[in-house]
PDB file of N, CA and C in Angstrom:
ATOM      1  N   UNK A   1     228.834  82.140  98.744  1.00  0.00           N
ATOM      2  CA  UNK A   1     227.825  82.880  98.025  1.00  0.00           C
ATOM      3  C   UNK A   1     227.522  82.153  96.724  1.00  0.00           C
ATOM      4  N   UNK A   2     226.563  82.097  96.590  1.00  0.00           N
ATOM      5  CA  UNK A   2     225.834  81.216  95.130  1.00  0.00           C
ATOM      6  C   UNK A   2     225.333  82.447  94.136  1.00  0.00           C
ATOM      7  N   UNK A   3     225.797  81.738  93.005  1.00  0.00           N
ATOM      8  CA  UNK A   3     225.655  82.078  91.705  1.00  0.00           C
ATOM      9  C   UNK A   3     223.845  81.656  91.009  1.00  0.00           C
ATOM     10  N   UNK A   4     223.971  82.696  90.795  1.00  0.00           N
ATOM     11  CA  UNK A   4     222.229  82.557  90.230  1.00  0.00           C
ATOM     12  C   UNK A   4     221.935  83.113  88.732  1.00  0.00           C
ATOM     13  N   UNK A   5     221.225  81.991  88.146  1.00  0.00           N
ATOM     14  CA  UNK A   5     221.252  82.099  87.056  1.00  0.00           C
ATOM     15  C   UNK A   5     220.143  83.916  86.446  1.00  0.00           C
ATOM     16  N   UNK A   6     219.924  84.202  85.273  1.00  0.00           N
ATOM     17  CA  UNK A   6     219.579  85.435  85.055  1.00  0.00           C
ATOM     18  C   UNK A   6     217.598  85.539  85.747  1.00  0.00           C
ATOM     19  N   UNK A   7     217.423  84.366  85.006  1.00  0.00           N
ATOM     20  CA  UNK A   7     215.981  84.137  86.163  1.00  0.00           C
ATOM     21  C   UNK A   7     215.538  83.490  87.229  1.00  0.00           C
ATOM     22  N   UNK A   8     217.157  83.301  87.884  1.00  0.00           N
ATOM     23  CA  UNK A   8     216.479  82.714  89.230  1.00  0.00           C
ATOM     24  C   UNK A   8     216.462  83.991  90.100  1.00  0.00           C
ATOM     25  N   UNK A   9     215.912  83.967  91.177  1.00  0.00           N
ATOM     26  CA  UNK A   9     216.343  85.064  92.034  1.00  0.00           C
ATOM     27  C   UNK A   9     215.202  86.690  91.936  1.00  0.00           C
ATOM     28  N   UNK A  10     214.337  86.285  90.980  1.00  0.00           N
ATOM     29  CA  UNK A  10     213.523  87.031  90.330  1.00  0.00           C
ATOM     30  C   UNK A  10     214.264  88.437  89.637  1.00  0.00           C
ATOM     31  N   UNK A  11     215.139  88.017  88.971  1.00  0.00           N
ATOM     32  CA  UNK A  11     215.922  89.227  88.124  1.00  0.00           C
ATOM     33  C   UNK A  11     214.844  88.545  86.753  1.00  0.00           C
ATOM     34  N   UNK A  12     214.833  89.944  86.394  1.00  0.00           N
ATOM     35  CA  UNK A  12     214.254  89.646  84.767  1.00  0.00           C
ATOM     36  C   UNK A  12     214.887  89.407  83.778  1.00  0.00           C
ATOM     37  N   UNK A  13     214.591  89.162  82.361  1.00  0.00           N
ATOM     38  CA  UNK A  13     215.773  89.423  81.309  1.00  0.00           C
ATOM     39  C   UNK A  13     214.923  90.229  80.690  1.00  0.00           C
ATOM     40  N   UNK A  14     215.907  91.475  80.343  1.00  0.00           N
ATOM     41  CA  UNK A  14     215.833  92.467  79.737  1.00  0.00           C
ATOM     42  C   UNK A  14     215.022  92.337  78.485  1.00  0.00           C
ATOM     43  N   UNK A  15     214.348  93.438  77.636  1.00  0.00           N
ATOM     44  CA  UNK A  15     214.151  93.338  76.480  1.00  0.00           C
ATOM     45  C   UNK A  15     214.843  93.475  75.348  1.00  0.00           C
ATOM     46  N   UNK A  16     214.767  92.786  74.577  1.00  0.00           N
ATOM     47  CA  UNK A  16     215.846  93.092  73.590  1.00  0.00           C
ATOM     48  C   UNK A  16     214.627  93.778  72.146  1.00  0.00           C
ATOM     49  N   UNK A  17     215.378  94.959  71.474  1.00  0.00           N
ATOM     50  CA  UNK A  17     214.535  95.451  70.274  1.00  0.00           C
ATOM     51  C   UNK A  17     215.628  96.114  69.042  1.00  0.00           C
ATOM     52  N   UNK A  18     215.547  96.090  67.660  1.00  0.00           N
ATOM     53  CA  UNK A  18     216.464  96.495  66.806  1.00  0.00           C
ATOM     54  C   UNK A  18     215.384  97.724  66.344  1.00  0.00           C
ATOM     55  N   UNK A  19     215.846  99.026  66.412  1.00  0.00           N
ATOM     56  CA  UNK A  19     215.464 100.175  65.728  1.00  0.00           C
ATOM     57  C   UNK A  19     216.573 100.856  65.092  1.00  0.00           C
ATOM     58  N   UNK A  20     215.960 101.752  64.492  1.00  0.00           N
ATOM     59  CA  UNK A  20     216.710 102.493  63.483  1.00  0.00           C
ATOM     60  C   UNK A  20     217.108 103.918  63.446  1.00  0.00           C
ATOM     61  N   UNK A  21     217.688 104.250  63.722  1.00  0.00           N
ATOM     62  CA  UNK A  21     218.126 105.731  64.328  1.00  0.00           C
ATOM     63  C   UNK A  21     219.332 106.578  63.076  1.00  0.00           C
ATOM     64  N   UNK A  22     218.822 107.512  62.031  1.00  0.00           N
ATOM     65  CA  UNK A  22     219.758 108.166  61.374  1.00  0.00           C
ATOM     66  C   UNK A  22     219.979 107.285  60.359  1.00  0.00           C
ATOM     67  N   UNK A  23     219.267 105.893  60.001  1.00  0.00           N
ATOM     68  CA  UNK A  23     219.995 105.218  59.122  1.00  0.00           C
ATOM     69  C   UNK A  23     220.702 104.434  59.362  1.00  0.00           C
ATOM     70  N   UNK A  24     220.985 103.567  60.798  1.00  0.00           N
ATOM     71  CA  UNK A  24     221.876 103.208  61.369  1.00  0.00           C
ATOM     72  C   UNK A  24     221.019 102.054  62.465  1.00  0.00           C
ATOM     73  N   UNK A  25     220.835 100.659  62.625  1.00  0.00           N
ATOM     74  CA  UNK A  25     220.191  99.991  63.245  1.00  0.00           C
ATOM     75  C   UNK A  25     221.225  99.611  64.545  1.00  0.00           C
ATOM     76  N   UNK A  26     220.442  99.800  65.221  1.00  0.00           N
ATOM     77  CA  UNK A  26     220.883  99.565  66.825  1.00  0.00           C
ATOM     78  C   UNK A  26     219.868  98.695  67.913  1.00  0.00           C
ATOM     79  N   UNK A  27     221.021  98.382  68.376  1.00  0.00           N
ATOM     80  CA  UNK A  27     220.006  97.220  69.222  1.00  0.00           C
ATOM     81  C   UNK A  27     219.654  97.875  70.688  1.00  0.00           C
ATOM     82  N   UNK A  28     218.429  98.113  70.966  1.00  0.00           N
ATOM     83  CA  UNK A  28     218.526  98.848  72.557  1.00  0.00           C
ATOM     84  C   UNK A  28     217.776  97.196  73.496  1.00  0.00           C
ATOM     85  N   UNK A  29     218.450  97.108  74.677  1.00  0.00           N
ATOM     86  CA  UNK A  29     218.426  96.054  75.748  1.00  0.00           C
ATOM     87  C   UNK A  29     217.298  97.043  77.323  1.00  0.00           C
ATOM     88  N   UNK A  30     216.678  96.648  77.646  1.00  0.00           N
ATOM     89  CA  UNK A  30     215.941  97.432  78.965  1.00  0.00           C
ATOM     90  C   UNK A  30     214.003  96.671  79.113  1.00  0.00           C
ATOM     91  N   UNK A  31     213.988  97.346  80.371  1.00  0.00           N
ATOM     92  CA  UNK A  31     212.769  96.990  80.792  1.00  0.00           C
ATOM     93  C   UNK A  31     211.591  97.477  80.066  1.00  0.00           C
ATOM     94  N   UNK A  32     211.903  99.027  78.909  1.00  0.00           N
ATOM     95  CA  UNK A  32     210.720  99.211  78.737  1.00  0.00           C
ATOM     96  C   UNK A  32     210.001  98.565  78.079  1.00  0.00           C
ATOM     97  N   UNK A  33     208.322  99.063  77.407  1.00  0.00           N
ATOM     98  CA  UNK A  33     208.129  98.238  76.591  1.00  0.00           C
ATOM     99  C   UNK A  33     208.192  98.283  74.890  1.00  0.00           C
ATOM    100  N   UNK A  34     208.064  97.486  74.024  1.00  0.00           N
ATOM    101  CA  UNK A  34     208.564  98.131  72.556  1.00  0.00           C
ATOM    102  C   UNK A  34     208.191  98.976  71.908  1.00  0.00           C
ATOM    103  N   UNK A  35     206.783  99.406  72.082  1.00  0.00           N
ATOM    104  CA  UNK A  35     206.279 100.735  71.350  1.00  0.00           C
ATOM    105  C   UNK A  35     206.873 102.006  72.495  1.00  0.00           C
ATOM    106  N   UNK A  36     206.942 102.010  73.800  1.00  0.00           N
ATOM    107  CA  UNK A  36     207.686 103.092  74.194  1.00  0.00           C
ATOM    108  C   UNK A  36     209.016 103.094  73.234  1.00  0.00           C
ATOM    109  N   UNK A  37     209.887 102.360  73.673  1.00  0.00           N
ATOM    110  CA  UNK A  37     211.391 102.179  73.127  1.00  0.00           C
ATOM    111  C   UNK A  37     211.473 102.683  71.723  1.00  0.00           C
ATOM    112  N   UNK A  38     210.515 102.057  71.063  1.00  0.00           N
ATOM    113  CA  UNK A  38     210.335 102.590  69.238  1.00  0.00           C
ATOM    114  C   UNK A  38     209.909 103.818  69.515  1.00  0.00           C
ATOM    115  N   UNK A  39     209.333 104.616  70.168  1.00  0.00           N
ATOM    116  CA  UNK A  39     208.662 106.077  70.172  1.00  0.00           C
ATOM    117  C   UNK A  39     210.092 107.143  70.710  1.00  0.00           C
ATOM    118  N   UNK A  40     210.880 106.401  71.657  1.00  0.00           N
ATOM    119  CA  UNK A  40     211.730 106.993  71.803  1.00  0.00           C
ATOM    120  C   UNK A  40     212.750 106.813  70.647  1.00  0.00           C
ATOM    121  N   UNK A  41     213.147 105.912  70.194  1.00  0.00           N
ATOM    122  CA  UNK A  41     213.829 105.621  69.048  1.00  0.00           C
ATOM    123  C   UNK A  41     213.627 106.992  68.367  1.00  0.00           C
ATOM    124  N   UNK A  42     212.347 106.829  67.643  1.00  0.00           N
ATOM    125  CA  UNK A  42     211.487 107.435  66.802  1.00  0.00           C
ATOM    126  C   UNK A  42     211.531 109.361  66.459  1.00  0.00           C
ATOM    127  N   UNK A  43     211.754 109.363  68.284  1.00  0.00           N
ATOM    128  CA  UNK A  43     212.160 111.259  68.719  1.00  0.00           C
ATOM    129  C   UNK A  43     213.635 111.326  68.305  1.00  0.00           C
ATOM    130  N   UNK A  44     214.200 110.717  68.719  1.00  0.00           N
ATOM    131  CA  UNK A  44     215.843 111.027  68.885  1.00  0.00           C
ATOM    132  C   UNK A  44     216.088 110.735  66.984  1.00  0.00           C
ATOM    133  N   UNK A  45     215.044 109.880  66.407  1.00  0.00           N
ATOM    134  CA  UNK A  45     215.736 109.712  64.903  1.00  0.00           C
ATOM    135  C   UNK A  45     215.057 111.314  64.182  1.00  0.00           C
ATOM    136  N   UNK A  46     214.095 111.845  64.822  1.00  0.00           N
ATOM    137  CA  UNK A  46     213.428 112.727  64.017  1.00  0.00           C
ATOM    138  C   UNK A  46     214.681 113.970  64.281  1.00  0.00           C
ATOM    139  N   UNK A  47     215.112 114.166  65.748  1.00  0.00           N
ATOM    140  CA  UNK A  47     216.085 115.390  65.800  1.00  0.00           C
ATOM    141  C   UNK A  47     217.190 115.244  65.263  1.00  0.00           C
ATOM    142  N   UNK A  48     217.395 114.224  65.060  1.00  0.00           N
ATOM    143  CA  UNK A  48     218.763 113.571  64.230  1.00  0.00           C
ATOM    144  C   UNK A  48     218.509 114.691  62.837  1.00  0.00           C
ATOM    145  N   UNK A  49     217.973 113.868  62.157  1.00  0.00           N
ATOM    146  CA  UNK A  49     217.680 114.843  60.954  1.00  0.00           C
ATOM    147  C   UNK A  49     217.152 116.177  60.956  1.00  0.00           C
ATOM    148  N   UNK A  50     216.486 116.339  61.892  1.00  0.00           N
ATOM    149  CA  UNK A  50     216.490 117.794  62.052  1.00  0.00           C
ATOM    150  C   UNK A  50     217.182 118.677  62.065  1.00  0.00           C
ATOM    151  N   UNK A  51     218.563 118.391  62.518  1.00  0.00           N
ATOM    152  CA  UNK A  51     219.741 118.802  63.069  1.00  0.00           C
ATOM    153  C   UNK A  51     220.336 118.809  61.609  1.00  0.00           C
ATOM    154  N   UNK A  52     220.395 117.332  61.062  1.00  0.00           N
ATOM    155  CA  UNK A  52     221.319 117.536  59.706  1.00  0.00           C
ATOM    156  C   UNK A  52     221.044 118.395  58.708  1.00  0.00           C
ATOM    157  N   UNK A  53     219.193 118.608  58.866  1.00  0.00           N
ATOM    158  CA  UNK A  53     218.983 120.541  57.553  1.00  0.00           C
ATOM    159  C   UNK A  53     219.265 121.076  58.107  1.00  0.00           C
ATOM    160  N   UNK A  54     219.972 121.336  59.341  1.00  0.00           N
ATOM    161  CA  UNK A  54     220.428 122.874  59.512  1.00  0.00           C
ATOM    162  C   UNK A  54     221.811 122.441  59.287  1.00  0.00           C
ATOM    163  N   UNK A  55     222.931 121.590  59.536  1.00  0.00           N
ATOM    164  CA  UNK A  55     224.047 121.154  59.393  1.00  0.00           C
ATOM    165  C   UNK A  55     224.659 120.814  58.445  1.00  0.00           C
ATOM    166  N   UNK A  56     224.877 120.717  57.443  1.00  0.00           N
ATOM    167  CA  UNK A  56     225.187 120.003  56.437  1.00  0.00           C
ATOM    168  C   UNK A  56     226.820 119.663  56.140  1.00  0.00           C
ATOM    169  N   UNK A  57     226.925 118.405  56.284  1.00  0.00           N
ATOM    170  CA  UNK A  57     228.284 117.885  56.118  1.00  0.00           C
ATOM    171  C   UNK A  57     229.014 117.454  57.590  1.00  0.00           C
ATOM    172  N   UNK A  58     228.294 117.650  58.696  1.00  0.00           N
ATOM    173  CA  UNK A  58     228.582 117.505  59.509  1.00  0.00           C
ATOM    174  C   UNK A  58     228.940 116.114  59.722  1.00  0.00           C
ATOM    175  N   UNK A  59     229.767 115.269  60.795  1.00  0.00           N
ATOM    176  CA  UNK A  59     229.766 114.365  60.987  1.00  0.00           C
ATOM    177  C   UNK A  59     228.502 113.830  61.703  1.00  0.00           C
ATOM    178  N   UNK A  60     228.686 112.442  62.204  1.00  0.00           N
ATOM    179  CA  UNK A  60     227.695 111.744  62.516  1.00  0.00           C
ATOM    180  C   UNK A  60     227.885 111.622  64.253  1.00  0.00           C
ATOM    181  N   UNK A  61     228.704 111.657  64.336  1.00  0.00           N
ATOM    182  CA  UNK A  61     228.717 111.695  65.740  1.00  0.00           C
ATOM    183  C   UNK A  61     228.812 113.017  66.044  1.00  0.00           C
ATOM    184  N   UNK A  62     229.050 114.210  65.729  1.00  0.00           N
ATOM    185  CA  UNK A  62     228.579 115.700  66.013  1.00  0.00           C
ATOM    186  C   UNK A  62     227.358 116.097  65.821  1.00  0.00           C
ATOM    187  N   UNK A  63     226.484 115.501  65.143  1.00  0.00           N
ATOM    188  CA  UNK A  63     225.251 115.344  64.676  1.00  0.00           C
ATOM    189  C   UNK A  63     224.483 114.743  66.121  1.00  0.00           C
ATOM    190  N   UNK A  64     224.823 113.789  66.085  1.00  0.00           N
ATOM    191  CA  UNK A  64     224.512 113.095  67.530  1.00  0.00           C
ATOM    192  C   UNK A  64     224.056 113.906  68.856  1.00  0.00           C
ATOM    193  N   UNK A  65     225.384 114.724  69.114  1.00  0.00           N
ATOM    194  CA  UNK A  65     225.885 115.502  70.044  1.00  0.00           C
ATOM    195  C   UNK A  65     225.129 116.727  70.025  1.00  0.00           C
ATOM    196  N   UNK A  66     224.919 117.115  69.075  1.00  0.00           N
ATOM    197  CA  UNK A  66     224.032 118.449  68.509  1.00  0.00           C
ATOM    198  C   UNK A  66     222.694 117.895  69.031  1.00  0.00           C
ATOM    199  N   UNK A  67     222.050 117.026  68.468  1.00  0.00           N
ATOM    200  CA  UNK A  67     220.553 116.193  68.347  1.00  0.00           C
ATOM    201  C   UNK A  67     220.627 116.132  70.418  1.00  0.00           C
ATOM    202  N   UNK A  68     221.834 115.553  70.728  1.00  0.00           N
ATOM    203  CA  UNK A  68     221.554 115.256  72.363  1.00  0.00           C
ATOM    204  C   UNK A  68     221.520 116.819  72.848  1.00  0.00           C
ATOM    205  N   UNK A  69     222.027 117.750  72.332  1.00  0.00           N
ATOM    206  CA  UNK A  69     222.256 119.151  73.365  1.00  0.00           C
ATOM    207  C   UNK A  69     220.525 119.622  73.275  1.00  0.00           C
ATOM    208  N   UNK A  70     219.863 119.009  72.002  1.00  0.00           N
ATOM    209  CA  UNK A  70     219.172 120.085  71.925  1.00  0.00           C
ATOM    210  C   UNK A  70     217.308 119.226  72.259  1.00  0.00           C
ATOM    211  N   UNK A  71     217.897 118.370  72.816  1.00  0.00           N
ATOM    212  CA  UNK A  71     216.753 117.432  73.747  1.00  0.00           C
ATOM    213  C   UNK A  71     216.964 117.579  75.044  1.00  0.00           C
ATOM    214  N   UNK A  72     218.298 118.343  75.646  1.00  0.00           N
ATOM    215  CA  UNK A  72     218.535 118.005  76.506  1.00  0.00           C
ATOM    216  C   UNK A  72     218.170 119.788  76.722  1.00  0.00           C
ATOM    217  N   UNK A  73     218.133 120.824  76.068  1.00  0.00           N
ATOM    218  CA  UNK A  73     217.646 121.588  76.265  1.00  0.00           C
ATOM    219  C   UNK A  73     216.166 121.720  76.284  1.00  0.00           C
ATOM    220  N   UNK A  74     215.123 121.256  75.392  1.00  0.00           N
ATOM    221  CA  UNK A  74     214.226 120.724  75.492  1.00  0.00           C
ATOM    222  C   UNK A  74     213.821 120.616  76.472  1.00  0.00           C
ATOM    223  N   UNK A  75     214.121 119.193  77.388  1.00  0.00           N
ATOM    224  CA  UNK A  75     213.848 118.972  78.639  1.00  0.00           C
ATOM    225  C   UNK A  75     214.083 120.461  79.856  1.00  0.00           C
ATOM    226  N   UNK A  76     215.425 120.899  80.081  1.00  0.00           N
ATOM    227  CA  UNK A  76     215.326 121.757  80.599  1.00  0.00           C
ATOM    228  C   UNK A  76     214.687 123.008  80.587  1.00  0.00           C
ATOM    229  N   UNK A  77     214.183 123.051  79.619  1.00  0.00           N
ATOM    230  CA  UNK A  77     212.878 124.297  79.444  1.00  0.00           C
ATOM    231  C   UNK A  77     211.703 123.879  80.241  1.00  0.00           C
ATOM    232  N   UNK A  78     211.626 122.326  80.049  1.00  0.00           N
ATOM    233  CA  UNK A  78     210.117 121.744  80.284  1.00  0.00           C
ATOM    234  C   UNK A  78     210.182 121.789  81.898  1.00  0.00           C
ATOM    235  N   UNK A  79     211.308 121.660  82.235  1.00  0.00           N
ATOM    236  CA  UNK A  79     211.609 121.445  84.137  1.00  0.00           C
ATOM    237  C   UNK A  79     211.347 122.869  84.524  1.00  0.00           C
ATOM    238  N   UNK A  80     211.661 123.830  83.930  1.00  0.00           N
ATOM    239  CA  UNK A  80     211.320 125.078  83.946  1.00  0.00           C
ATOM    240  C   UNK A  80     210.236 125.455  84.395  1.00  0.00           C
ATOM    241  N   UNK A  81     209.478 125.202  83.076  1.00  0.00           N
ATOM    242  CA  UNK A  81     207.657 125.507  83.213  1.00  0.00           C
ATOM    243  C   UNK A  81     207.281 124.726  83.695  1.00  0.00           C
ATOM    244  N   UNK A  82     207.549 123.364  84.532  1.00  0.00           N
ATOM    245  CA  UNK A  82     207.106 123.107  85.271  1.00  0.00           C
ATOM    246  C   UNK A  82     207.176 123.476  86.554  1.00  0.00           C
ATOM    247  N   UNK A  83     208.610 123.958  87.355  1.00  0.00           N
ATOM    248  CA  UNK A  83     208.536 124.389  88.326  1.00  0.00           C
ATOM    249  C   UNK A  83     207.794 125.897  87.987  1.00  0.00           C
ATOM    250  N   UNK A  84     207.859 126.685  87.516  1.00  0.00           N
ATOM    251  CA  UNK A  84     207.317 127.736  87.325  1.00  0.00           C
ATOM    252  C   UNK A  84     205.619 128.184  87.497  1.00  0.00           C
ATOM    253  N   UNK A  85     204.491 126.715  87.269  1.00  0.00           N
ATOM    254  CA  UNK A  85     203.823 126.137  87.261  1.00  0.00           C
ATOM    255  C   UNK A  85     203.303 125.708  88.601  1.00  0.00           C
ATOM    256  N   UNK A  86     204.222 124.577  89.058  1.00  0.00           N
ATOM    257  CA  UNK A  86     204.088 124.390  90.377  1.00  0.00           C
ATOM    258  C   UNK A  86     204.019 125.930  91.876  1.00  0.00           C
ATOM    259  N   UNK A  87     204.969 126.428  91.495  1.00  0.00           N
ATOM    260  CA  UNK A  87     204.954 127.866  92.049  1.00  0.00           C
ATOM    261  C   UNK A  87     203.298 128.993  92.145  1.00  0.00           C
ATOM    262  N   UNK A  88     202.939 128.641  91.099  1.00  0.00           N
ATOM    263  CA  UNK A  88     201.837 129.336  90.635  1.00  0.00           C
ATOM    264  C   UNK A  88     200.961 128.898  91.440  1.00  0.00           C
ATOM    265  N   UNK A  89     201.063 127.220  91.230  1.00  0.00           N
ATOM    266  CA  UNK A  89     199.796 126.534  91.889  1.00  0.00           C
ATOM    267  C   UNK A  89     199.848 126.326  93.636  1.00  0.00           C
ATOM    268  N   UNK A  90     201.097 126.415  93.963  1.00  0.00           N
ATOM    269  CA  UNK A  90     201.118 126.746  95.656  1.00  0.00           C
ATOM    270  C   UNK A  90     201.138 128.250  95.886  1.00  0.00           C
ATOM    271  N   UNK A  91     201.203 129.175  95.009  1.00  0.00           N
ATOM    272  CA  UNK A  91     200.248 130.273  95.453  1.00  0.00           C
ATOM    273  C   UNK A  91     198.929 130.374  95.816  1.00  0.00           C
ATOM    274  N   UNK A  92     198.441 129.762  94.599  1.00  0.00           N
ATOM    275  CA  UNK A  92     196.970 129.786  94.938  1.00  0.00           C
ATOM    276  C   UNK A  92     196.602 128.924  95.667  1.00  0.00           C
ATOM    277  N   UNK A  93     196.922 127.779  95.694  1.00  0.00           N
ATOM    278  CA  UNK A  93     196.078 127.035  96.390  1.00  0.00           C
ATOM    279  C   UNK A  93     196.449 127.211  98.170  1.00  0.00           C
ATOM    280  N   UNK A  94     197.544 128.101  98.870  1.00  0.00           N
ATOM    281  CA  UNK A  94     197.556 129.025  99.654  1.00  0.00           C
ATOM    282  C   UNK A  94     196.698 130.268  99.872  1.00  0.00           C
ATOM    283  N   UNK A  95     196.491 130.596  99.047  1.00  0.00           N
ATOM    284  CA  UNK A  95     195.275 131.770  99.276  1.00  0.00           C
ATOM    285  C   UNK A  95     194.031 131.118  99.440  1.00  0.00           C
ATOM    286  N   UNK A  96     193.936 129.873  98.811  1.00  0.00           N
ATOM    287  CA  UNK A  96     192.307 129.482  98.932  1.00  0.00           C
ATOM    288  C   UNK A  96     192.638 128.527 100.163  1.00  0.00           C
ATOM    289  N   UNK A  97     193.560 128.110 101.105  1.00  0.00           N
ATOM    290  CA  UNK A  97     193.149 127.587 102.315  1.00  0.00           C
ATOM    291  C   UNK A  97     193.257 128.937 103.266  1.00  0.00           C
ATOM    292  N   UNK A  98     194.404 130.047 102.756  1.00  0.00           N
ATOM    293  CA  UNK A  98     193.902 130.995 103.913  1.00  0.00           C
ATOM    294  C   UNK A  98     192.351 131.517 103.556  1.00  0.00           C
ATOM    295  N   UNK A  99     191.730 131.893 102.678  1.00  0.00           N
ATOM    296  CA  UNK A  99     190.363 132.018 102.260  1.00  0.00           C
ATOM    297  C   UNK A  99     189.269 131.455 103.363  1.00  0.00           C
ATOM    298  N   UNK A 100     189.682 130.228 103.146  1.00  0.00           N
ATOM    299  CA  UNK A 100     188.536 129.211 103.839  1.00  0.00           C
ATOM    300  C   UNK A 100     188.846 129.221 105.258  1.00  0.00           C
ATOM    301  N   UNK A 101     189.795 129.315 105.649  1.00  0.00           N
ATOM    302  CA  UNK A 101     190.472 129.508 107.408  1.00  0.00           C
ATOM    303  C   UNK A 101     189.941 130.879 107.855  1.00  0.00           C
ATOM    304  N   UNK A 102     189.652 131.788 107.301  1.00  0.00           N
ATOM    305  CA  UNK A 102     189.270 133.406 107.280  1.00  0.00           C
ATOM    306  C   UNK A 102     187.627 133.295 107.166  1.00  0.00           C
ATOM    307  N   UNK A 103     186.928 132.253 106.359  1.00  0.00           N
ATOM    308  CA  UNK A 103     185.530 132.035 106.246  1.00  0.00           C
ATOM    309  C   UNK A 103     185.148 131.145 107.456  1.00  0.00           C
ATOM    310  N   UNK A 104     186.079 130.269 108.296  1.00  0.00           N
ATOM    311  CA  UNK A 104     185.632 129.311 109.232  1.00  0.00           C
ATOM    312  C   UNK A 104     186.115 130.035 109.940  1.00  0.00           C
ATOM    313  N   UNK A 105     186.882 130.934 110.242  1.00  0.00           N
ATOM    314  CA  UNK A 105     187.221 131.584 111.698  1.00  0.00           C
ATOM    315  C   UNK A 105     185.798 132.918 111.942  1.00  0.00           C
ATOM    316  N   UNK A 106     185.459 133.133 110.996  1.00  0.00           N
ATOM    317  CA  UNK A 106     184.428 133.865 111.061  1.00  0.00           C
ATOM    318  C   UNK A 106     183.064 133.431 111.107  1.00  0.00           C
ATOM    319  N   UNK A 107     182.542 132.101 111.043  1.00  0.00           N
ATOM    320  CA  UNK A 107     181.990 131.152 111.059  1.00  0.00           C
ATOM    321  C   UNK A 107     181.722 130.308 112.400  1.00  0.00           C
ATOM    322  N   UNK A 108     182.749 131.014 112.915  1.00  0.00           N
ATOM    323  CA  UNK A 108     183.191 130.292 114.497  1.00  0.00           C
ATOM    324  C   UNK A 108     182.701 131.784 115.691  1.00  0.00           C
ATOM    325  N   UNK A 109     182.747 132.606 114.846  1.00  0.00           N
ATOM    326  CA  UNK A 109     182.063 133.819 115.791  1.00  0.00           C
ATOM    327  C   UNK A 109     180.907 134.069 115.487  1.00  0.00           C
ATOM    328  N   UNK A 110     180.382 133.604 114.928  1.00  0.00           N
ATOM    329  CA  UNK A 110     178.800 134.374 114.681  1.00  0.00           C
ATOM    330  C   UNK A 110     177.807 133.146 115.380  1.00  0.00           C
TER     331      UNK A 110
END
Protein backbone atom coordinates (compact mmCIF):
# COMPACT_ATOMS: atom_id res chain seq x y z
CA UNK A 1 0.00 0.00 0.00
CA UNK A 2 1.45 3.48 -0.97
CA UNK A 3 1.69 6.45 0.94
CA UNK A 4 0.26 9.58 -0.58
CA UNK A 5 1.21 12.75 -0.06
CA UNK A 6 -1.73 15.42 1.42
CA UNK A 7 -2.51 16.46 -2.34
CA UNK A 8 -2.03 13.59 -4.15
CA UNK A 9 -4.94 11.38 -4.30
CA UNK A 10 -7.30 14.40 -4.49
CA UNK A 11 -7.46 14.96 -0.60
CA UNK A 12 -7.51 18.69 -0.03
CA UNK A 13 -5.61 20.73 2.53
CA UNK A 14 -7.68 22.07 4.90
CA UNK A 15 -8.15 25.73 5.66
CA UNK A 16 -6.33 27.20 8.07
CA UNK A 17 -7.87 30.74 9.90
CA UNK A 18 -6.87 32.58 13.43
CA UNK A 19 -10.10 34.11 15.15
CA UNK A 20 -10.84 35.34 18.29
CA UNK A 21 -13.25 33.93 20.62
CA UNK A 22 -13.71 35.54 24.43
CA UNK A 23 -10.41 37.22 24.08
CA UNK A 24 -8.59 34.27 23.33
CA UNK A 25 -7.15 33.56 19.57
CA UNK A 26 -7.59 30.19 18.19
CA UNK A 27 -6.71 28.63 15.23
CA UNK A 28 -9.75 26.70 13.49
CA UNK A 29 -8.40 24.04 10.48
CA UNK A 30 -11.62 22.76 7.95
CA UNK A 31 -13.16 22.98 4.61
CA UNK A 32 -15.30 25.88 5.26
CA UNK A 33 -14.93 29.07 3.89
CA UNK A 34 -13.41 32.19 6.00
CA UNK A 35 -16.24 34.52 6.29
CA UNK A 36 -18.51 31.42 7.23
CA UNK A 37 -15.81 30.24 9.89
CA UNK A 38 -15.42 34.07 11.14
CA UNK A 39 -19.39 34.30 11.35
CA UNK A 40 -19.35 31.26 13.27
CA UNK A 41 -16.44 32.37 15.32
CA UNK A 42 -18.30 35.57 15.64
CA UNK A 43 -21.85 33.69 17.25
CA UNK A 44 -20.12 31.51 19.68
CA UNK A 45 -17.83 34.85 20.75
CA UNK A 46 -21.11 36.93 21.09
CA UNK A 47 -22.78 34.04 23.57
CA UNK A 48 -19.61 33.82 25.25
CA UNK A 49 -20.15 37.18 26.66
CA UNK A 50 -23.50 36.99 26.86
CA UNK A 51 -23.27 34.36 29.24
CA UNK A 52 -20.49 36.27 31.25
CA UNK A 53 -23.39 39.42 32.15
CA UNK A 54 -25.35 37.04 33.51
CA UNK A 55 -22.30 35.10 35.25
CA UNK A 56 -19.92 36.91 36.82
CA UNK A 57 -16.70 35.41 38.06
CA UNK A 58 -17.29 32.42 36.51
CA UNK A 59 -14.57 30.46 35.02
CA UNK A 60 -13.70 30.28 31.46
CA UNK A 61 -14.20 27.03 30.68
CA UNK A 62 -17.75 26.96 32.57
CA UNK A 63 -18.46 29.91 30.62
CA UNK A 64 -17.75 27.89 27.59
CA UNK A 65 -19.97 25.09 28.68
CA UNK A 66 -22.80 27.45 29.62
CA UNK A 67 -22.33 29.46 26.02
CA UNK A 68 -22.33 25.54 24.39
CA UNK A 69 -25.65 24.40 26.48
CA UNK A 70 -27.32 27.33 25.43
CA UNK A 71 -26.67 27.09 21.47
CA UNK A 72 -27.23 23.82 21.77
CA UNK A 73 -30.59 24.59 23.14
CA UNK A 74 -31.08 27.10 20.59
CA UNK A 75 -30.72 24.65 17.95
CA UNK A 76 -33.05 22.26 19.57
CA UNK A 77 -35.91 24.63 19.69
CA UNK A 78 -35.18 25.40 15.99
CA UNK A 79 -35.47 21.36 15.12
CA UNK A 80 -38.62 21.76 16.92
CA UNK A 81 -40.33 24.41 14.87
CA UNK A 82 -39.16 22.94 12.26
CA UNK A 83 -40.57 19.64 12.55
CA UNK A 84 -43.63 21.22 13.90
CA UNK A 85 -43.75 23.17 10.59
CA UNK A 86 -43.11 20.39 8.43
CA UNK A 87 -46.20 18.59 10.11
CA UNK A 88 -48.36 21.52 9.31
CA UNK A 89 -47.24 21.54 5.80
CA UNK A 90 -48.00 17.68 5.12
CA UNK A 91 -51.31 18.41 6.45
CA UNK A 92 -52.15 20.64 4.09
CA UNK A 93 -50.64 19.86 1.33
CA UNK A 94 -52.69 16.37 1.93
CA UNK A 95 -55.89 18.00 1.92
CA UNK A 96 -55.11 19.88 -1.24
CA UNK A 97 -54.18 16.55 -3.20
CA UNK A 98 -57.24 14.88 -1.60
CA UNK A 99 -59.12 18.24 -2.83
CA UNK A 100 -58.00 17.87 -6.34
CA UNK A 101 -58.52 13.83 -6.44
CA UNK A 102 -62.31 14.69 -5.19
CA UNK A 103 -62.43 17.59 -8.11
CA UNK A 104 -60.99 14.98 -10.85
CA UNK A 105 -62.99 12.10 -9.65
CA UNK A 106 -65.94 14.22 -10.15
CA UNK A 107 -64.67 15.51 -13.32
CA UNK A 108 -64.48 11.97 -14.50
CA UNK A 109 -68.36 11.59 -14.04
CA UNK A 110 -69.89 14.33 -15.57
Amino acid sequence: MKSQSPSAGGASLKNKLQVEIFGHRYTLRGEADDAYAKELASFVDEKMNEMAKHTKGVQMSKLAILAAINIAHELFQTRKKQKERDAVIGGKTRDIIESIEEQFEEFKLE
